[in-house]
Protein backbone atom coordinates (compact mmCIF):
# COMPACT_ATOMS: atom_id res chain seq x y z
CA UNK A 1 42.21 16.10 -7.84
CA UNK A 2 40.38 12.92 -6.75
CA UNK A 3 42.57 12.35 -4.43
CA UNK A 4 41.73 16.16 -2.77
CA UNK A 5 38.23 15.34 -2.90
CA UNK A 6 38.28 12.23 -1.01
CA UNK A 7 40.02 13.93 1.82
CA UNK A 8 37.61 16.49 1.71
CA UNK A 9 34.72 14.07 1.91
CA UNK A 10 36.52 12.28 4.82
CA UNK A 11 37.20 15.61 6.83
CA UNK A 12 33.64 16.57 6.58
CA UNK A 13 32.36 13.37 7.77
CA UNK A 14 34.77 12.80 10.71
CA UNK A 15 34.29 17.24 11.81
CA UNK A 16 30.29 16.07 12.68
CA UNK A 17 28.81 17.39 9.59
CA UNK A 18 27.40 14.00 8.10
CA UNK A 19 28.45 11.20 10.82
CA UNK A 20 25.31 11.83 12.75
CA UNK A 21 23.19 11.18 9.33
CA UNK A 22 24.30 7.87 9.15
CA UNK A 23 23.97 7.13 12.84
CA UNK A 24 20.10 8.18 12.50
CA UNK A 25 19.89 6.24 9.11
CA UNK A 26 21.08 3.28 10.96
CA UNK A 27 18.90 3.69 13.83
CA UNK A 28 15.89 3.54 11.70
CA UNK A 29 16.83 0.91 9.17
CA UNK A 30 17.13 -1.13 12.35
CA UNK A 31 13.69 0.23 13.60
CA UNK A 32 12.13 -1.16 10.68
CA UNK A 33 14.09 -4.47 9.99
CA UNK A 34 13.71 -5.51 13.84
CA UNK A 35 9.65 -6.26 13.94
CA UNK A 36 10.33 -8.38 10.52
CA UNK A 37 13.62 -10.64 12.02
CA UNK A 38 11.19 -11.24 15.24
CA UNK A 39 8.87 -12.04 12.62
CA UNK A 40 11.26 -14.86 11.18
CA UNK A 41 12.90 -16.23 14.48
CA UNK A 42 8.88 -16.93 15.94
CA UNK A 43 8.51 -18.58 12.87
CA UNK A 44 11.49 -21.01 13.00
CA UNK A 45 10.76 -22.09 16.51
CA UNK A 46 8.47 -25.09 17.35
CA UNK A 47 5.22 -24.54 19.43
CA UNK A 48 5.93 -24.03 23.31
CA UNK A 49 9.86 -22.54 22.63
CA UNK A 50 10.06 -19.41 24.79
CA UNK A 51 13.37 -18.88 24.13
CA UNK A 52 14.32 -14.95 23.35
CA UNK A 53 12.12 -13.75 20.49
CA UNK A 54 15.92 -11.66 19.09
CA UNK A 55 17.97 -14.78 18.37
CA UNK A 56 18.04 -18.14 16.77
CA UNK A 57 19.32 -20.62 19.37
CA UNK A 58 18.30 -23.78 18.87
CA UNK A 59 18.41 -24.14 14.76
CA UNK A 60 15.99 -23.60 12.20
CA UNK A 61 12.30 -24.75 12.45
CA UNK A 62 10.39 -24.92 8.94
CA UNK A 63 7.39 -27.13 10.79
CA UNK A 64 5.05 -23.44 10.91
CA UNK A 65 5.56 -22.76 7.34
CA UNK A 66 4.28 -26.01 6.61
CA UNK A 67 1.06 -25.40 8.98
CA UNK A 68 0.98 -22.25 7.15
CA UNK A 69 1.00 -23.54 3.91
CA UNK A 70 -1.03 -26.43 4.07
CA UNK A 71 -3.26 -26.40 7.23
CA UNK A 72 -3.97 -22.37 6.64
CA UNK A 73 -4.03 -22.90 3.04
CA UNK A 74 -1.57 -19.87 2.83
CA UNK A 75 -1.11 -20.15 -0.82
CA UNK A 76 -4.98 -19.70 -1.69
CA UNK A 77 -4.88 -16.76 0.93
CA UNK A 78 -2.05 -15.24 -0.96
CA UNK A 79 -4.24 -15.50 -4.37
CA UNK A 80 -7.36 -13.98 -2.61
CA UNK A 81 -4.87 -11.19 -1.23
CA UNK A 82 -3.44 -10.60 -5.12
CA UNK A 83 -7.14 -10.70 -6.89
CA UNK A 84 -8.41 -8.11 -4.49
CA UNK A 85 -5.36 -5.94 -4.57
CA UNK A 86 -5.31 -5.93 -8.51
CA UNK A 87 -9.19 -5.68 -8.93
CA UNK A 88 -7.87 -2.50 -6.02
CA UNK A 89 -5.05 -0.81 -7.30
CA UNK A 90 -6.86 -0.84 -11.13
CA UNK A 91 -10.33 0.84 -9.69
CA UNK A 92 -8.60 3.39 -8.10
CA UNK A 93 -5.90 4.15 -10.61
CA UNK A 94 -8.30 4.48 -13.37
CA UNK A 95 -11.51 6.49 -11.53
CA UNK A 96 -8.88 8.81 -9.47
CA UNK A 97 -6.76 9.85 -12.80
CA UNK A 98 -10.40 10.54 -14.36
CA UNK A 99 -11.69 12.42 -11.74
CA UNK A 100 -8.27 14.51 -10.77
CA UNK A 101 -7.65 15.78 -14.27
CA UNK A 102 -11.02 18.04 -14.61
CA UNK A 103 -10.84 19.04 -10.80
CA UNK A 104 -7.03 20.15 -11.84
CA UNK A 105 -7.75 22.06 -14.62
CA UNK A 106 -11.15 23.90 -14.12
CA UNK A 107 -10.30 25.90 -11.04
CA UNK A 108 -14.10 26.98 -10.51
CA UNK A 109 -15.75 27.37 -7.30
CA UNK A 110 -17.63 23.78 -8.05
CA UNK A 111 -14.55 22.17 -8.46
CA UNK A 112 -12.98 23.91 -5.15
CA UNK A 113 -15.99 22.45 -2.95
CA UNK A 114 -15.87 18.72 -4.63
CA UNK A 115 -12.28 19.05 -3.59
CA UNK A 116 -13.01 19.94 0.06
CA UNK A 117 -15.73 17.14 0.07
CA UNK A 118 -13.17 14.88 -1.02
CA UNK A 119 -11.05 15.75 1.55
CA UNK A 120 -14.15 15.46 4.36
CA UNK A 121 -14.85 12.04 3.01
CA UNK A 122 -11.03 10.96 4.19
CA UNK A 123 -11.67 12.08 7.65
CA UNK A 124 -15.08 9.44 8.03
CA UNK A 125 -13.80 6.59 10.22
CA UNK A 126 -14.48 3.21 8.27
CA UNK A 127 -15.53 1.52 10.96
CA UNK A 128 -18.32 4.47 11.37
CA UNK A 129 -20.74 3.03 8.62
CA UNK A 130 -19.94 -0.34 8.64
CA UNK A 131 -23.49 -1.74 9.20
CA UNK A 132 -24.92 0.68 6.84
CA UNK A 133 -22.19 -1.00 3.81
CA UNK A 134 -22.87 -4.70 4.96
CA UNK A 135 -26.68 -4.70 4.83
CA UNK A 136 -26.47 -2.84 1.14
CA UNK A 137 -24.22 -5.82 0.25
CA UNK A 138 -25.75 -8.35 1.41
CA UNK A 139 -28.87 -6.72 -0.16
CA UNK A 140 -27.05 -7.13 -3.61
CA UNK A 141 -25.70 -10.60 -2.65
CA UNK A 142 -21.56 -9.45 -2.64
CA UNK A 143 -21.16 -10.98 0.95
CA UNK A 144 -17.90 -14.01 0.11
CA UNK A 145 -17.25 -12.18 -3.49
CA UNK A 146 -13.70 -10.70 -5.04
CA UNK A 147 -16.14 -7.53 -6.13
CA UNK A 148 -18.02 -7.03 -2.79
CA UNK A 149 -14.17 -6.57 -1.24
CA UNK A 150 -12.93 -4.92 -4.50
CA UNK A 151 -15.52 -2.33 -4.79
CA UNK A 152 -15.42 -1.01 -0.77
CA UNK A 153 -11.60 -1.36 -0.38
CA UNK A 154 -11.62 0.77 -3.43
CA UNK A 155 -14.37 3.58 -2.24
CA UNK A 156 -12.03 4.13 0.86
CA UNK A 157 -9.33 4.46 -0.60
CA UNK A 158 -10.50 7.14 -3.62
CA UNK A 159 -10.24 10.61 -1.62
CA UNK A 160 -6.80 9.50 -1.43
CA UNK A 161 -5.72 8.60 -4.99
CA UNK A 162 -7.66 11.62 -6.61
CA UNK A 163 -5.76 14.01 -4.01
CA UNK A 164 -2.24 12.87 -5.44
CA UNK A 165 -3.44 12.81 -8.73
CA UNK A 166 -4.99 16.49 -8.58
CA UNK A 167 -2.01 18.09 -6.85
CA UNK A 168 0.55 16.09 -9.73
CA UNK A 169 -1.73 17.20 -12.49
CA UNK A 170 -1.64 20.68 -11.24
CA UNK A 171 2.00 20.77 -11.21
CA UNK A 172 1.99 20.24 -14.94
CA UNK A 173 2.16 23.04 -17.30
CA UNK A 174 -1.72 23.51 -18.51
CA UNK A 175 0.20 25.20 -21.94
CA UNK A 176 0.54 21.66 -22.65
CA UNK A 177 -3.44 21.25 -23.23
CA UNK A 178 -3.47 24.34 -24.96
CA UNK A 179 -1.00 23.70 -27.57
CA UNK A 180 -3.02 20.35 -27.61
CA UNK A 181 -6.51 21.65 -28.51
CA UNK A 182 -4.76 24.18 -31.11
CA UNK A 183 -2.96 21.44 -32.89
CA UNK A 184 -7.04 19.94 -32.86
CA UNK A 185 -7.00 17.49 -29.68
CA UNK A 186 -9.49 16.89 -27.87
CA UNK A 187 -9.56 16.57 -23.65
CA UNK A 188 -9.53 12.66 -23.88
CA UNK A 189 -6.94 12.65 -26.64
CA UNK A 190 -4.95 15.45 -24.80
CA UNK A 191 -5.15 13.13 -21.45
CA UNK A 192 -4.21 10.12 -22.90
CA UNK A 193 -1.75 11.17 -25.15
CA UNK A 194 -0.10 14.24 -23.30
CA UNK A 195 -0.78 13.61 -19.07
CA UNK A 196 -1.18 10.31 -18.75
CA UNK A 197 2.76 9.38 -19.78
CA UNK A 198 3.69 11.87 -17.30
CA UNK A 199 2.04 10.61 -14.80
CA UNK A 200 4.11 7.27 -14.07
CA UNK A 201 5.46 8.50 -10.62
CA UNK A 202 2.03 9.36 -8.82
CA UNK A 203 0.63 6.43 -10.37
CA UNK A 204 3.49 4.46 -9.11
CA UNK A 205 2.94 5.95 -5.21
CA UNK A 206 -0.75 5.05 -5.72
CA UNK A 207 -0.35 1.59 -7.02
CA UNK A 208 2.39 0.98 -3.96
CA UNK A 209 0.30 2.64 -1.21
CA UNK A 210 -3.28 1.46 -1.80
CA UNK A 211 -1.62 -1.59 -3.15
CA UNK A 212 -0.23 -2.68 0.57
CA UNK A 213 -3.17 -1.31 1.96
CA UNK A 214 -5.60 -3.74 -0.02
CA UNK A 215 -3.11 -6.39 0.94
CA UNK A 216 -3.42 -6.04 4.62
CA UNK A 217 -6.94 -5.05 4.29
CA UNK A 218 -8.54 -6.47 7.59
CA UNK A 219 -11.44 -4.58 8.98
CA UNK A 220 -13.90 -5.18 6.06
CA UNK A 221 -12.68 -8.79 5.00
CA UNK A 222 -13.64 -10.22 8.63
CA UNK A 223 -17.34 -8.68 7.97
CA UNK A 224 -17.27 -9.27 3.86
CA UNK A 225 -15.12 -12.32 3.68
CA UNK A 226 -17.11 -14.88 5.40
CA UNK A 227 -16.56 -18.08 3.72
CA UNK A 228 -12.81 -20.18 4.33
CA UNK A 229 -12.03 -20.19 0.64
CA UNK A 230 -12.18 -16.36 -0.10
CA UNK A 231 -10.08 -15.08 3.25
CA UNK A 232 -6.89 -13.01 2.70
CA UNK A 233 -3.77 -13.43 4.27
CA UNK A 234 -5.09 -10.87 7.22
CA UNK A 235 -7.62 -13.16 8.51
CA UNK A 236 -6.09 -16.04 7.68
CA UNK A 237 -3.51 -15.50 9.94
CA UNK A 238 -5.92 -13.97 12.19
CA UNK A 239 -7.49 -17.89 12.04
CA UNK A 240 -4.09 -18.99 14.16
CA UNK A 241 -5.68 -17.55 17.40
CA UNK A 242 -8.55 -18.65 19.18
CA UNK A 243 -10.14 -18.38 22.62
CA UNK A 244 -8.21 -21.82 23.80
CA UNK A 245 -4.76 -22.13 21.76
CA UNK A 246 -2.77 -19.42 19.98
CA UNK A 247 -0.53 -21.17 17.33
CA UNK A 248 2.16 -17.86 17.12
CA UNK A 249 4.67 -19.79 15.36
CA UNK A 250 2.58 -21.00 12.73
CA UNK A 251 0.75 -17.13 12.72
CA UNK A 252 4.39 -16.05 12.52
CA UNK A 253 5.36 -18.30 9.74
CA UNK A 254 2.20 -16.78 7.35
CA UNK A 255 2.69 -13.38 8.14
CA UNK A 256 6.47 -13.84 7.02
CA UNK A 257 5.21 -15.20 3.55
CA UNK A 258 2.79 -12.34 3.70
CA UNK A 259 5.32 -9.43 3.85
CA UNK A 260 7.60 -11.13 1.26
CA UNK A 261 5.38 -10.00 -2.09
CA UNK A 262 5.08 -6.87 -0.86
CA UNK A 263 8.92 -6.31 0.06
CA UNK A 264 9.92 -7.60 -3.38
CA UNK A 265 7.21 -5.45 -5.53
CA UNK A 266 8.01 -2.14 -3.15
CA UNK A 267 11.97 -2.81 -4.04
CA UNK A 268 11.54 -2.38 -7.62
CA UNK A 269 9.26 0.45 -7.41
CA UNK A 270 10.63 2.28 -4.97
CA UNK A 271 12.32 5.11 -7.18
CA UNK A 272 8.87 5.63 -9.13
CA UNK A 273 7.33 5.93 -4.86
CA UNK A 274 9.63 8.80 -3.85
CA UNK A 275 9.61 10.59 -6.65
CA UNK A 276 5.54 10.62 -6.96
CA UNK A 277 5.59 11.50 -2.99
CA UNK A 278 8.05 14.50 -3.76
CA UNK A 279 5.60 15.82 -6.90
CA UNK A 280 2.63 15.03 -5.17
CA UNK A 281 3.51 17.41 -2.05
CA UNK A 282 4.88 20.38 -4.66
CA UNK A 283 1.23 21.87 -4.57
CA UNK A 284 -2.06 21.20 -1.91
């Protein structure tokens, strides 16, 4: 019987009816793997090698990690980068659960026009009201501070969270709250005790996708982060390049230890991510 099914498998894969999904899976692992190996071989090759940017050819070269390390201070980049994407991830996580579960479960007309203001807000370019969020913080001194990053990074990234939140939320039976508020529950104890365990895999795709976005947060942290000892690993590898010498290997070297953390967490999250994604898109 085993034996019948493996031949089956075989003679659907070789008659063209899966081949070509592995030849596209293939294709796009190596899409994605390529920019990080060019990524690694810039890194291992000394200032002024312009050998091919595909291939190792003239041995390893650890001299840029140690300019990364120590001359771009790399590691306190890296702690910045992990405060602000905890402080993040936590903000959002907490205020977008909050928010979602009312907006889920009280289909009035309010709650339909908060929702399509929340979805308005996502479409405002960052970059559009920049000025008008760096005089307000340096009016409350936040200019060089984990919370002045923490709490903008976090206000961007809101419409977002409370979106997946409110479609997941919606996709859960609301006879659950009733059976909770007959057995004498009330909406916090029925949230905490009966949504919020179900909630793992949106919570998951949140924590994953604002998570890396914190991390490579750039656009505010050049105008917010102004002082050397509170920059992130975006502009401190930005700090490789200037007008009269671009140090790529060295920039190479820091962005490597950059994607590393994020590689490892995403790896053992990664079933949580797709399933959240999945639940998240059952309902708009």
């Amino acid at each position: 019987m085993a034996g019948e099914k493996k031949k089956k498998e075989r003679n659907t894969f070789i008659n063209g009816t899966v081949w070509w999904k592995y030849v596209i899976s293939f294709i796009a692992v190596i899409i994605y793997l390529l920019p990080i190996w060019v990524v690694f071989v810039v890194a291992t090759k000394p200032l002024g090698d312009n050998s091919t940017r595909l291939m190792i050819t003239s041995g390893l070269f650890f001299g840029n990690f140690e300019k990364a390390l120590f001359r771009g201070n790399m590691l306190n980049a890296i702690k910045n980068s992990a405060i602000i994407t905890l402080g993040v991830t936590v903000l959002e996580v907490v205020l977008s659960a909050f928010a979602a579960y009312p907006l889920s479960r009280n289909r009035s007309r309010l709650n339909k026009f908060v929702k399509a203001a929340i979805l308005a807000v996502m479409m405002i370019p960052g970059l559009s009201i920049v000025v008008g969020v760096y005089m307000e913080l340096v009016a409350f001194h936040m200019i060089s501070t984990y919370w002045g990053i923490i709490i903008i990074t976090a206000a961007f990234g809101l419409p977002m969270c409370i979106y997946l939140y409110s479609n997941f939320i919606t996709t859960i039976p609301s006879s659950l709250d009733e059976a909770a508020a007959i057995d004498g529950a009330g909406a916090a104890q029925t949230f905490f005790r009966i949504l919020l365990p179900q909630l793992k895999p949106v919570t998951v795709t949140v924590i994953i996708m604002r998570g890396i976005g914190a991390w490579n947060e750039y656009m505010y942290s050049l105008y917010i982060l102004q002082k050397p000892a509170m920059w992130n690993v975006s502009v401190t590898i930005k700090s490789f390049f200037s007008e009269n010498l671009s140090d790529w290997g060295a920039a190479a070297a820091a962005a490597f230890l950059a994607i590393v953390p994020v590689i490892v967490i995403y790896l053992f999250l990664q079933k949580y991510f797709i399933q959240g994604q999945l639940d998240s898109a059952v309902k708009g």
